[in-house]
C-alpha atoms as a PDB file:
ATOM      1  CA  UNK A   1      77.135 105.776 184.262  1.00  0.00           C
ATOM      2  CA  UNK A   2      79.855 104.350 186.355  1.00  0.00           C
ATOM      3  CA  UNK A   3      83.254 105.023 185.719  1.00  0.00           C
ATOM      4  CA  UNK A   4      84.419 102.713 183.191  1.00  0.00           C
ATOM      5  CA  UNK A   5      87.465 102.099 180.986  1.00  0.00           C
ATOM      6  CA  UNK A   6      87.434 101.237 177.764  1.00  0.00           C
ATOM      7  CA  UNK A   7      87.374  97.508 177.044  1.00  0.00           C
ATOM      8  CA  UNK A   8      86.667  95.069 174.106  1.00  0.00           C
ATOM      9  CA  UNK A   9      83.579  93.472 173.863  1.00  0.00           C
ATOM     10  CA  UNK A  10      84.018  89.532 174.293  1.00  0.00           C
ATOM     11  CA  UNK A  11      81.126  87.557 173.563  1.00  0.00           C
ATOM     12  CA  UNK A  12      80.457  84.538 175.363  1.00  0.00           C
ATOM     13  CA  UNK A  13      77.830  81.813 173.667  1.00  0.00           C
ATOM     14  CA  UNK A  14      76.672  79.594 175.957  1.00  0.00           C
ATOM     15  CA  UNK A  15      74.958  76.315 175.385  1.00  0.00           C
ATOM     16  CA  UNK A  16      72.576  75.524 178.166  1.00  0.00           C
ATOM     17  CA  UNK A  17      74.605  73.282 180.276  1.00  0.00           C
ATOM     18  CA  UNK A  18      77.560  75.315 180.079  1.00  0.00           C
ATOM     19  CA  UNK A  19      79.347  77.279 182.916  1.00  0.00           C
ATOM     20  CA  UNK A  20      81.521  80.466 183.412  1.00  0.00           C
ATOM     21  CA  UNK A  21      82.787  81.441 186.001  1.00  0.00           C
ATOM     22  CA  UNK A  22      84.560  85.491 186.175  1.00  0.00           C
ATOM     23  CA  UNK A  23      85.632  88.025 188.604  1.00  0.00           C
ATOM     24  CA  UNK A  24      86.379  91.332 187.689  1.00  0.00           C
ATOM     25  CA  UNK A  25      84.692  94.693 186.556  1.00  0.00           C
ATOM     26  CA  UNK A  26      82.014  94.432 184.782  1.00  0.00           C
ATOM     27  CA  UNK A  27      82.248  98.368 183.225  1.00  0.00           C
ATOM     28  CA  UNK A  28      80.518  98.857 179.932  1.00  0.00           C
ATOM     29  CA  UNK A  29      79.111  95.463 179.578  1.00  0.00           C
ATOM     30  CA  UNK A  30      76.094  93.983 179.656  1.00  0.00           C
ATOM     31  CA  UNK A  31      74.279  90.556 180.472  1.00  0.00           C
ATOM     32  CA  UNK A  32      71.895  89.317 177.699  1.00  0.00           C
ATOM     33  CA  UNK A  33      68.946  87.006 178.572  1.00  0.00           C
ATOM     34  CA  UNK A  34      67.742  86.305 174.969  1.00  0.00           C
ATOM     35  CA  UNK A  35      65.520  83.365 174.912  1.00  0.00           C
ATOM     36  CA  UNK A  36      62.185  82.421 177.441  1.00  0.00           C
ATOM     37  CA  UNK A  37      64.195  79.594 179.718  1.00  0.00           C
ATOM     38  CA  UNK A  38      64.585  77.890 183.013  1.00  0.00           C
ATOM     39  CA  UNK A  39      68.497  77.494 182.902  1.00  0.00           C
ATOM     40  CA  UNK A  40      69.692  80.410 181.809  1.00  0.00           C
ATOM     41  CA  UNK A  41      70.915  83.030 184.435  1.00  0.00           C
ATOM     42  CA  UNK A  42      73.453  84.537 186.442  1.00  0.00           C
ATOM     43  CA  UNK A  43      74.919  83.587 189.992  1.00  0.00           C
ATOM     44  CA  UNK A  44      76.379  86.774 191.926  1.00  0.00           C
ATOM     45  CA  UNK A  45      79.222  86.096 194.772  1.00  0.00           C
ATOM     46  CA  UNK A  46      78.287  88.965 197.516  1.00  0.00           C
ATOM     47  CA  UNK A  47      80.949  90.218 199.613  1.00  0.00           C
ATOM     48  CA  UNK A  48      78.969  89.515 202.715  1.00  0.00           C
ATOM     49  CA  UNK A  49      78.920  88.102 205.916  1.00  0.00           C
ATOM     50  CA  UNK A  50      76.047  88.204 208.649  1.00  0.00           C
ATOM     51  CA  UNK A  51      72.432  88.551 208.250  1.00  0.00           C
ATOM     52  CA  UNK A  52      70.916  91.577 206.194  1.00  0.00           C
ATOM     53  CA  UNK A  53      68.732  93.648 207.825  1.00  0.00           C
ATOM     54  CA  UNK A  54      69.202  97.003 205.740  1.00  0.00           C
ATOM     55  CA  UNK A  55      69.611  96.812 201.885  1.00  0.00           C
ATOM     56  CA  UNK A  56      69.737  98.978 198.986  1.00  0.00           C
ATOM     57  CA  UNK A  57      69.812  97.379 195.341  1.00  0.00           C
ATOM     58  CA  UNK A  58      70.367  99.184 191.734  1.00  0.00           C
ATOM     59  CA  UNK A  59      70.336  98.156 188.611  1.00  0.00           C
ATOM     60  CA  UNK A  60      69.463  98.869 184.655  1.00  0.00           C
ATOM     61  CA  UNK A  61      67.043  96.886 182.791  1.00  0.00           C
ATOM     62  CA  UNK A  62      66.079  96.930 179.041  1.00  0.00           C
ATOM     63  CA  UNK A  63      62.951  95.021 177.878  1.00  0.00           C
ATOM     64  CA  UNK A  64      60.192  95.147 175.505  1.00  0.00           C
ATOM     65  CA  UNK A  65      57.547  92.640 177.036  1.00  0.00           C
ATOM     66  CA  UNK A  66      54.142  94.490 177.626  1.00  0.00           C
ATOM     67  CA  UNK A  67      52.334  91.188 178.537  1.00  0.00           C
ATOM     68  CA  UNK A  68      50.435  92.192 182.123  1.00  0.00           C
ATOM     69  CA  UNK A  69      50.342  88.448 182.934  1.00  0.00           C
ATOM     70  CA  UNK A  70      54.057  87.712 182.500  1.00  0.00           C
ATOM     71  CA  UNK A  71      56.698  88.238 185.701  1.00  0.00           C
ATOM     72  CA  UNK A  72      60.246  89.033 184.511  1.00  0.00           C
ATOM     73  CA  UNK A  73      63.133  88.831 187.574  1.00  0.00           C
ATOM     74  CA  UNK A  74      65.591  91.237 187.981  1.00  0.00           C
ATOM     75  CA  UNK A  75      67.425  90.181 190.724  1.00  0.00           C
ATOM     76  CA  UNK A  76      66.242  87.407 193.278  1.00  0.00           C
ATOM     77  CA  UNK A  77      68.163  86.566 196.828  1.00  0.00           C
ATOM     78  CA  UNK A  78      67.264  83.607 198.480  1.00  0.00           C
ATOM     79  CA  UNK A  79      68.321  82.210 202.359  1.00  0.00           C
ATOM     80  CA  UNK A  80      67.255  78.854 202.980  1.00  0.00           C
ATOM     81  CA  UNK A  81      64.428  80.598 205.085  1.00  0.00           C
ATOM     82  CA  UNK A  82      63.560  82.648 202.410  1.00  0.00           C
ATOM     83  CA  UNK A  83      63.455  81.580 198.526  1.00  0.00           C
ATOM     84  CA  UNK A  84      61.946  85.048 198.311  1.00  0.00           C
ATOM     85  CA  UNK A  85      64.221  87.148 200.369  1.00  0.00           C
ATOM     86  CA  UNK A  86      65.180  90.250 198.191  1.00  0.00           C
ATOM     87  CA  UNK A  87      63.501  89.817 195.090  1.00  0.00           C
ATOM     88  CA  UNK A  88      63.177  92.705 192.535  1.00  0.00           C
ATOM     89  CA  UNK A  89      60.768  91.780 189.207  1.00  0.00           C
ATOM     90  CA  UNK A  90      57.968  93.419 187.541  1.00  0.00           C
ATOM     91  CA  UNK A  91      54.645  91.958 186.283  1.00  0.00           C
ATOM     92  CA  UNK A  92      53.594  93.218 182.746  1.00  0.00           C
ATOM     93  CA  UNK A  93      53.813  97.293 182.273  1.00  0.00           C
ATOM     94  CA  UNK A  94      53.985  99.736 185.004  1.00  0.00           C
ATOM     95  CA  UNK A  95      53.496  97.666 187.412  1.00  0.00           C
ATOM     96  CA  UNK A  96      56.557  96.832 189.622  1.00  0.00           C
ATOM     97  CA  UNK A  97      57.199  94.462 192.281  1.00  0.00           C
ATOM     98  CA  UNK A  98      59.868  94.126 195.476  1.00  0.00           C
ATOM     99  CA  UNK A  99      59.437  90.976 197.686  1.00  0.00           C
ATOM    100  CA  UNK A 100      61.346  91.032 201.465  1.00  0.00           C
ATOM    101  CA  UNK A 101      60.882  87.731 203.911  1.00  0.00           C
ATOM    102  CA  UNK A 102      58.358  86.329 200.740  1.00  0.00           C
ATOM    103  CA  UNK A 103      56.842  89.508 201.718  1.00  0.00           C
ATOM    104  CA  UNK A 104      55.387  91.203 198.729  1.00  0.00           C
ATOM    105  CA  UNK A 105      54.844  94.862 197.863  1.00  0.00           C
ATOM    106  CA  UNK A 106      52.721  96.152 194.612  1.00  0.00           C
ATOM    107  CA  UNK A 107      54.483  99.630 193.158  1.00  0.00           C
ATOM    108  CA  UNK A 108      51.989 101.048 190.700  1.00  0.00           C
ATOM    109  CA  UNK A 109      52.128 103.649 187.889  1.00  0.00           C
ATOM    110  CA  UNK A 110      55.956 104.448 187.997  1.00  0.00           C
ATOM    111  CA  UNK A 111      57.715 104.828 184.734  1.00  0.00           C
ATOM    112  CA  UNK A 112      58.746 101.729 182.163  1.00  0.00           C
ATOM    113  CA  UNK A 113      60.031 102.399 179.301  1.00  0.00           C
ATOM    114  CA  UNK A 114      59.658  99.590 176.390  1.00  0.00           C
ATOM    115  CA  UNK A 115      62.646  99.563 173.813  1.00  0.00           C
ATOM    116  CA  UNK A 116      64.558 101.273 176.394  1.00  0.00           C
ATOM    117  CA  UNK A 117      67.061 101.605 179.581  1.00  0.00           C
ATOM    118  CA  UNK A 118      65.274 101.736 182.738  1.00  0.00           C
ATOM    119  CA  UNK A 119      66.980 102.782 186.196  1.00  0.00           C
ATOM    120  CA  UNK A 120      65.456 100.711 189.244  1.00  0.00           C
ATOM    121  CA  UNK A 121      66.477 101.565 192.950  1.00  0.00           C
ATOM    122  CA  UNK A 122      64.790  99.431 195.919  1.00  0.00           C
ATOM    123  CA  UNK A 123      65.432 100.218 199.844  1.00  0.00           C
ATOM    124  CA  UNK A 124      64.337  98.873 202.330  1.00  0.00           C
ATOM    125  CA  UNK A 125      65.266  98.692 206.573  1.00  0.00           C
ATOM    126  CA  UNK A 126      63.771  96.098 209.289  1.00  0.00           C
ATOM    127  CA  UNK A 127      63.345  98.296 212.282  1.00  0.00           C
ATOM    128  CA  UNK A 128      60.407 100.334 210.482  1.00  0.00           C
ATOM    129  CA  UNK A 129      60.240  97.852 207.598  1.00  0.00           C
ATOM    130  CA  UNK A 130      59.942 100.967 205.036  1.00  0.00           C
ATOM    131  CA  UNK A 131      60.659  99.666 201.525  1.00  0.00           C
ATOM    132  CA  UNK A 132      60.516 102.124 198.728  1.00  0.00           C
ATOM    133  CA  UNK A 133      61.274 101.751 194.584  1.00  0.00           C
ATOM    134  CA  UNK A 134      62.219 104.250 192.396  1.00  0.00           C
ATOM    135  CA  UNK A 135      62.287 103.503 188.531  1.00  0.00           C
ATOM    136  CA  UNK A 136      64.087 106.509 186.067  1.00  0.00           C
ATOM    137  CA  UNK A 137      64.625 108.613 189.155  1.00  0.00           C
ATOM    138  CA  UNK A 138      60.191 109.445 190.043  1.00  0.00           C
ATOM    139  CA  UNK A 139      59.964 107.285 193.611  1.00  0.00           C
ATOM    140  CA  UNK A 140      56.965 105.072 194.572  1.00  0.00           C
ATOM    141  CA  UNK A 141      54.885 105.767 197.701  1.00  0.00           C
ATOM    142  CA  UNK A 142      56.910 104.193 201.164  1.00  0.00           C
ATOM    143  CA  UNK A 143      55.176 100.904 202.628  1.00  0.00           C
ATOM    144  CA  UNK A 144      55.952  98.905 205.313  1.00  0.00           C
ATOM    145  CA  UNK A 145      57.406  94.996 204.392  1.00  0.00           C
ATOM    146  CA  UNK A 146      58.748  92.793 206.772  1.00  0.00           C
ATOM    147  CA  UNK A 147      58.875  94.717 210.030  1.00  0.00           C
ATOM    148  CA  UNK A 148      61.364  93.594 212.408  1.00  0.00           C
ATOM    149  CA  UNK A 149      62.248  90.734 210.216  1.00  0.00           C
ATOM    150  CA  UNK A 150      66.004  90.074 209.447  1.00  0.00           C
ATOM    151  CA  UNK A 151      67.608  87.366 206.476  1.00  0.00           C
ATOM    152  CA  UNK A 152      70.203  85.257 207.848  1.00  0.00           C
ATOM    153  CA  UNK A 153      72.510  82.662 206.573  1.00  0.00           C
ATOM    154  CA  UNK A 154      74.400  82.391 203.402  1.00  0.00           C
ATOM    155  CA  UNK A 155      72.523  84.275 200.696  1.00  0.00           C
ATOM    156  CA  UNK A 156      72.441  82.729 196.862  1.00  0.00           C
ATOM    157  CA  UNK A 157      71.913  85.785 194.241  1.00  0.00           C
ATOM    158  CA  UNK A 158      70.636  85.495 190.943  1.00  0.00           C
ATOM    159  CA  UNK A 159      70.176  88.003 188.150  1.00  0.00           C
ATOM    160  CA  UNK A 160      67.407  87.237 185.119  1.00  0.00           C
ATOM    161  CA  UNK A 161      65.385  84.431 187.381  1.00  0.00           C
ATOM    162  CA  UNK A 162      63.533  84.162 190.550  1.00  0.00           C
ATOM    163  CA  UNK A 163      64.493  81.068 193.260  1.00  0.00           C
ATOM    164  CA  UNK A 164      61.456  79.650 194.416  1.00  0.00           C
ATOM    165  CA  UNK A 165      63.626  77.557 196.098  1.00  0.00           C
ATOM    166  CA  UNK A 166      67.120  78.472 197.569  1.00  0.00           C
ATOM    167  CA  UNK A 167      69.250  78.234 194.596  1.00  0.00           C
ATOM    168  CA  UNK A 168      67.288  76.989 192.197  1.00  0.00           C
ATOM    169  CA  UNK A 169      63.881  75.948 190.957  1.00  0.00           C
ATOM    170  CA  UNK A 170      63.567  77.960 188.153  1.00  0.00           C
ATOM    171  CA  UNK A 171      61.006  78.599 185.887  1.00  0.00           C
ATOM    172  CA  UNK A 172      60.962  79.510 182.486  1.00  0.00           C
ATOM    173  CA  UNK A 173      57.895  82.358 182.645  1.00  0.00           C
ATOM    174  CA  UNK A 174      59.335  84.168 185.496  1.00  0.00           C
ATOM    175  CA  UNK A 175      62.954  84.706 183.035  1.00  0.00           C
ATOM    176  CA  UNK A 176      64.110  87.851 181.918  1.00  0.00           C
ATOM    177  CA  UNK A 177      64.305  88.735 178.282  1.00  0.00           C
ATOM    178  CA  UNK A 178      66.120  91.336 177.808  1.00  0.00           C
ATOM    179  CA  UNK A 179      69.540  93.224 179.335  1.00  0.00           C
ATOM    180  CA  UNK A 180      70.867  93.721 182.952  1.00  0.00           C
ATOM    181  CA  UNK A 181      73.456  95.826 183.807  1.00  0.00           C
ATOM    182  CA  UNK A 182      75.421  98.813 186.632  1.00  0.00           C
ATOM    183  CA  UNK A 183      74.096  95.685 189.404  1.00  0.00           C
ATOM    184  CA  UNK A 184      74.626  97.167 192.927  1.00  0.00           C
ATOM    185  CA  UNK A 185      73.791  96.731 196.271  1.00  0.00           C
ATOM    186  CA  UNK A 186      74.608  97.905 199.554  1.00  0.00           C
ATOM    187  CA  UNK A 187      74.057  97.544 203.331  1.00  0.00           C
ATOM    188  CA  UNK A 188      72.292 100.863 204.391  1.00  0.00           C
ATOM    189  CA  UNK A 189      69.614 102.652 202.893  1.00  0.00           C
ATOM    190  CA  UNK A 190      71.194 105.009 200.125  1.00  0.00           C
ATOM    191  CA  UNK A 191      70.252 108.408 200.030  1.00  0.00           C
ATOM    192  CA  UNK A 192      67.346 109.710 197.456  1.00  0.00           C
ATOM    193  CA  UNK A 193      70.601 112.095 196.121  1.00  0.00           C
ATOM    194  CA  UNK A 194      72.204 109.354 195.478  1.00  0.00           C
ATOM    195  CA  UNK A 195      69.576 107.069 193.356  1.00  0.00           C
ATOM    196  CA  UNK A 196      69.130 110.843 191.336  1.00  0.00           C
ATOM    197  CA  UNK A 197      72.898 110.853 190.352  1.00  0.00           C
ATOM    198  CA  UNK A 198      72.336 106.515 189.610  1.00  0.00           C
ATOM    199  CA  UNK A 199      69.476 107.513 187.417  1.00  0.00           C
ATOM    200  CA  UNK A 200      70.960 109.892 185.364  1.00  0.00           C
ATOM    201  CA  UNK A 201      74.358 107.586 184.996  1.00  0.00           C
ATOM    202  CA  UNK A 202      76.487 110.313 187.237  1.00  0.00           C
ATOM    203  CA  UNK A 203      78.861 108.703 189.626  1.00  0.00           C
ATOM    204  CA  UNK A 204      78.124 107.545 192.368  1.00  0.00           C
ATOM    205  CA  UNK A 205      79.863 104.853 195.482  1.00  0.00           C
ATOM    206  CA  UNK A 206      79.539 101.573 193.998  1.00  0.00           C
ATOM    207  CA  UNK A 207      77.832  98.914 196.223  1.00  0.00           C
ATOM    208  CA  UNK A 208      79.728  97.712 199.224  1.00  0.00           C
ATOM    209  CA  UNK A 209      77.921  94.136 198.973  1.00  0.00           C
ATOM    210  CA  UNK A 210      77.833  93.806 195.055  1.00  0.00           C
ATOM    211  CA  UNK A 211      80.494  95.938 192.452  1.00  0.00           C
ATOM    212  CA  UNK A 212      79.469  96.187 188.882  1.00  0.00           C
ATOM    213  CA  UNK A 213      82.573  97.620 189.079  1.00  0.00           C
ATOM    214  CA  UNK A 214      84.548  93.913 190.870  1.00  0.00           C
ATOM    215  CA  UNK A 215      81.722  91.444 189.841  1.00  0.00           C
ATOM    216  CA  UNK A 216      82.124  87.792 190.948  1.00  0.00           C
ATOM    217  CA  UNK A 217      79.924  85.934 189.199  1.00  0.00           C
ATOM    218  CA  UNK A 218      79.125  82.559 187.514  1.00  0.00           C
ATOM    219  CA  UNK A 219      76.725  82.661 183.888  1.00  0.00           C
ATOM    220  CA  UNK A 220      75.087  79.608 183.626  1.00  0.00           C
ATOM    221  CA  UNK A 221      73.085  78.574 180.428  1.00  0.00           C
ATOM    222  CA  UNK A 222      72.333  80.800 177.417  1.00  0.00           C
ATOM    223  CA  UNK A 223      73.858  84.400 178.689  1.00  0.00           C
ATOM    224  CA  UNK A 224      75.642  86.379 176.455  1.00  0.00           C
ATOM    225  CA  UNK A 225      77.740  89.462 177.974  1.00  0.00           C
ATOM    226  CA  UNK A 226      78.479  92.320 175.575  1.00  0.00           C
ATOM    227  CA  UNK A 227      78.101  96.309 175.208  1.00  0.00           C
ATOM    228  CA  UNK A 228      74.518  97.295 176.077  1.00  0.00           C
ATOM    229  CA  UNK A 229      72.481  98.293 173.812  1.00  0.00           C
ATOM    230  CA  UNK A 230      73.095 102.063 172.583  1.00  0.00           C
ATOM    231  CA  UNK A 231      69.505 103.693 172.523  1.00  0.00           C
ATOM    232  CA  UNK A 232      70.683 106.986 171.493  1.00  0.00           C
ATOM    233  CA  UNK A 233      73.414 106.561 168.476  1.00  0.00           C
ATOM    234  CA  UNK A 234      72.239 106.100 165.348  1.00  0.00           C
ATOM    235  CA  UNK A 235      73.806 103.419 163.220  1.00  0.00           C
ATOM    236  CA  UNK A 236      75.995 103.415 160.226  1.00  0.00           C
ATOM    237  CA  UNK A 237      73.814 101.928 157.585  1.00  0.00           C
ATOM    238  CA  UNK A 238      75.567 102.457 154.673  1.00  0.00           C
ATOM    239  CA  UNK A 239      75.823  99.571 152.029  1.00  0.00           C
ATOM    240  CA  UNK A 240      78.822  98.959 150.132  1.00  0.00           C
ATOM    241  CA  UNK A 241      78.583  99.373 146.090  1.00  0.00           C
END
């Protein structure tokens, strides 16, 4: 995982009007998105400036909803042209999904683990319009979304909902439940050595667009930030006498 320095774990509960607004590294934490809403989500602040017409996004997800029927959102960026401009979700198991221009592209049969972290990587470029996901280090098959197309104007980022309008119009079955964390993206294609060392929590150049390491960000609604969830240590379950 990212470099990180050790921190205490501050808790924020939310009620569902509330707002907080923070800026700075985000190292060793964690967003929760505990509850099936339409309010409850996070607002990134990109350091960026002119349209996009490369992008590479990271992240860790943790989730145990198996339900092929249900979408949960990752990470949605909207333009006022585009309510689906760079959207990363999944629908049910195995199954996940990467919208470009409100283009969409299926990604079938790649790993997704329930009850457990989950590394997911996205590319894509305009000229050729080659997108590609990789989820736990295996990569999809390449295809070919929004070809020649480019996003402009001021982009609004959310983490744990999808925009179907820019900025807002949430809705309460496209919510994550679960944790988000190590959110990155940057403006060129990273390299496949690269999303290797990501997946197996090496370090690697944080994102020159979005820092997990700097984050700017507003949590709106009922988001809690604390440690993610250890999969691996086994907890101290002894009672007292």
């Amino acid at each position: 995982m990212f470099m990180c320095a050790c921190m205490c774990v501050l808790l924020f509960f939310l009620d569902p009007f509330a707002v907080f607004t923070v800026t700075r590294a985000a190292s060793g934490k964690a967003f929760t998105f505990g509850a099936e809403t339409a309010d409850s989500y996070v607002k990134l602040n990109p350091n960026l400036s002119g349209g996009i017409d490369v992008a590479s996004v990271c992240l860790r997800y943790f989730s145990d909803i198996p339900d092929k029927d249900r979408e949960q959102t990752f990470f949605s960026l909207a333009t006022r042209s585009h309510s689906n401009g760079f959207l990363l979700c999944k629908q049910g198991r195995n199954r996940h999904q990467m919208y470009i221009g409100s283009a969409m592209a299926d990604f079938w049969g790649l790993p997704d683990e329930l009850n457990g972290w989950n590394s997911f990587c996205a590319t894509w470029e305009s000229s050729t319009g080659l997108t590609q996901v990789w989820v736990n280090g295996k990569p999809s098959s390449r295809k070919s979304v929004f070809k020649g197309g480019s996003l402009r104007g001021t982009p609004v980022i959310v983490l744990g909902q999808d925009q179907d309008a820019y900025g807002g119009q949430f809705r309460s079955n496209d919510a994550l439940i679960g944790q988000l964390t190590d959110v990155h993206m940057w403006d060129r294609v990273i390299s496949p050595c690269e999303i290797t060392q990501f997946s197996e929590k090496k370090i690697v150049e944080g994102g020159n667009v979005i820092n997990w390491e700097a984050l700017d960000y507003t949590v709106f609604g009922n988001v809690i930030e604390e440690g993610p969830i250890n999969e691996n240590v086994r907890q101290d379950c002894t009672l007292p006498e």
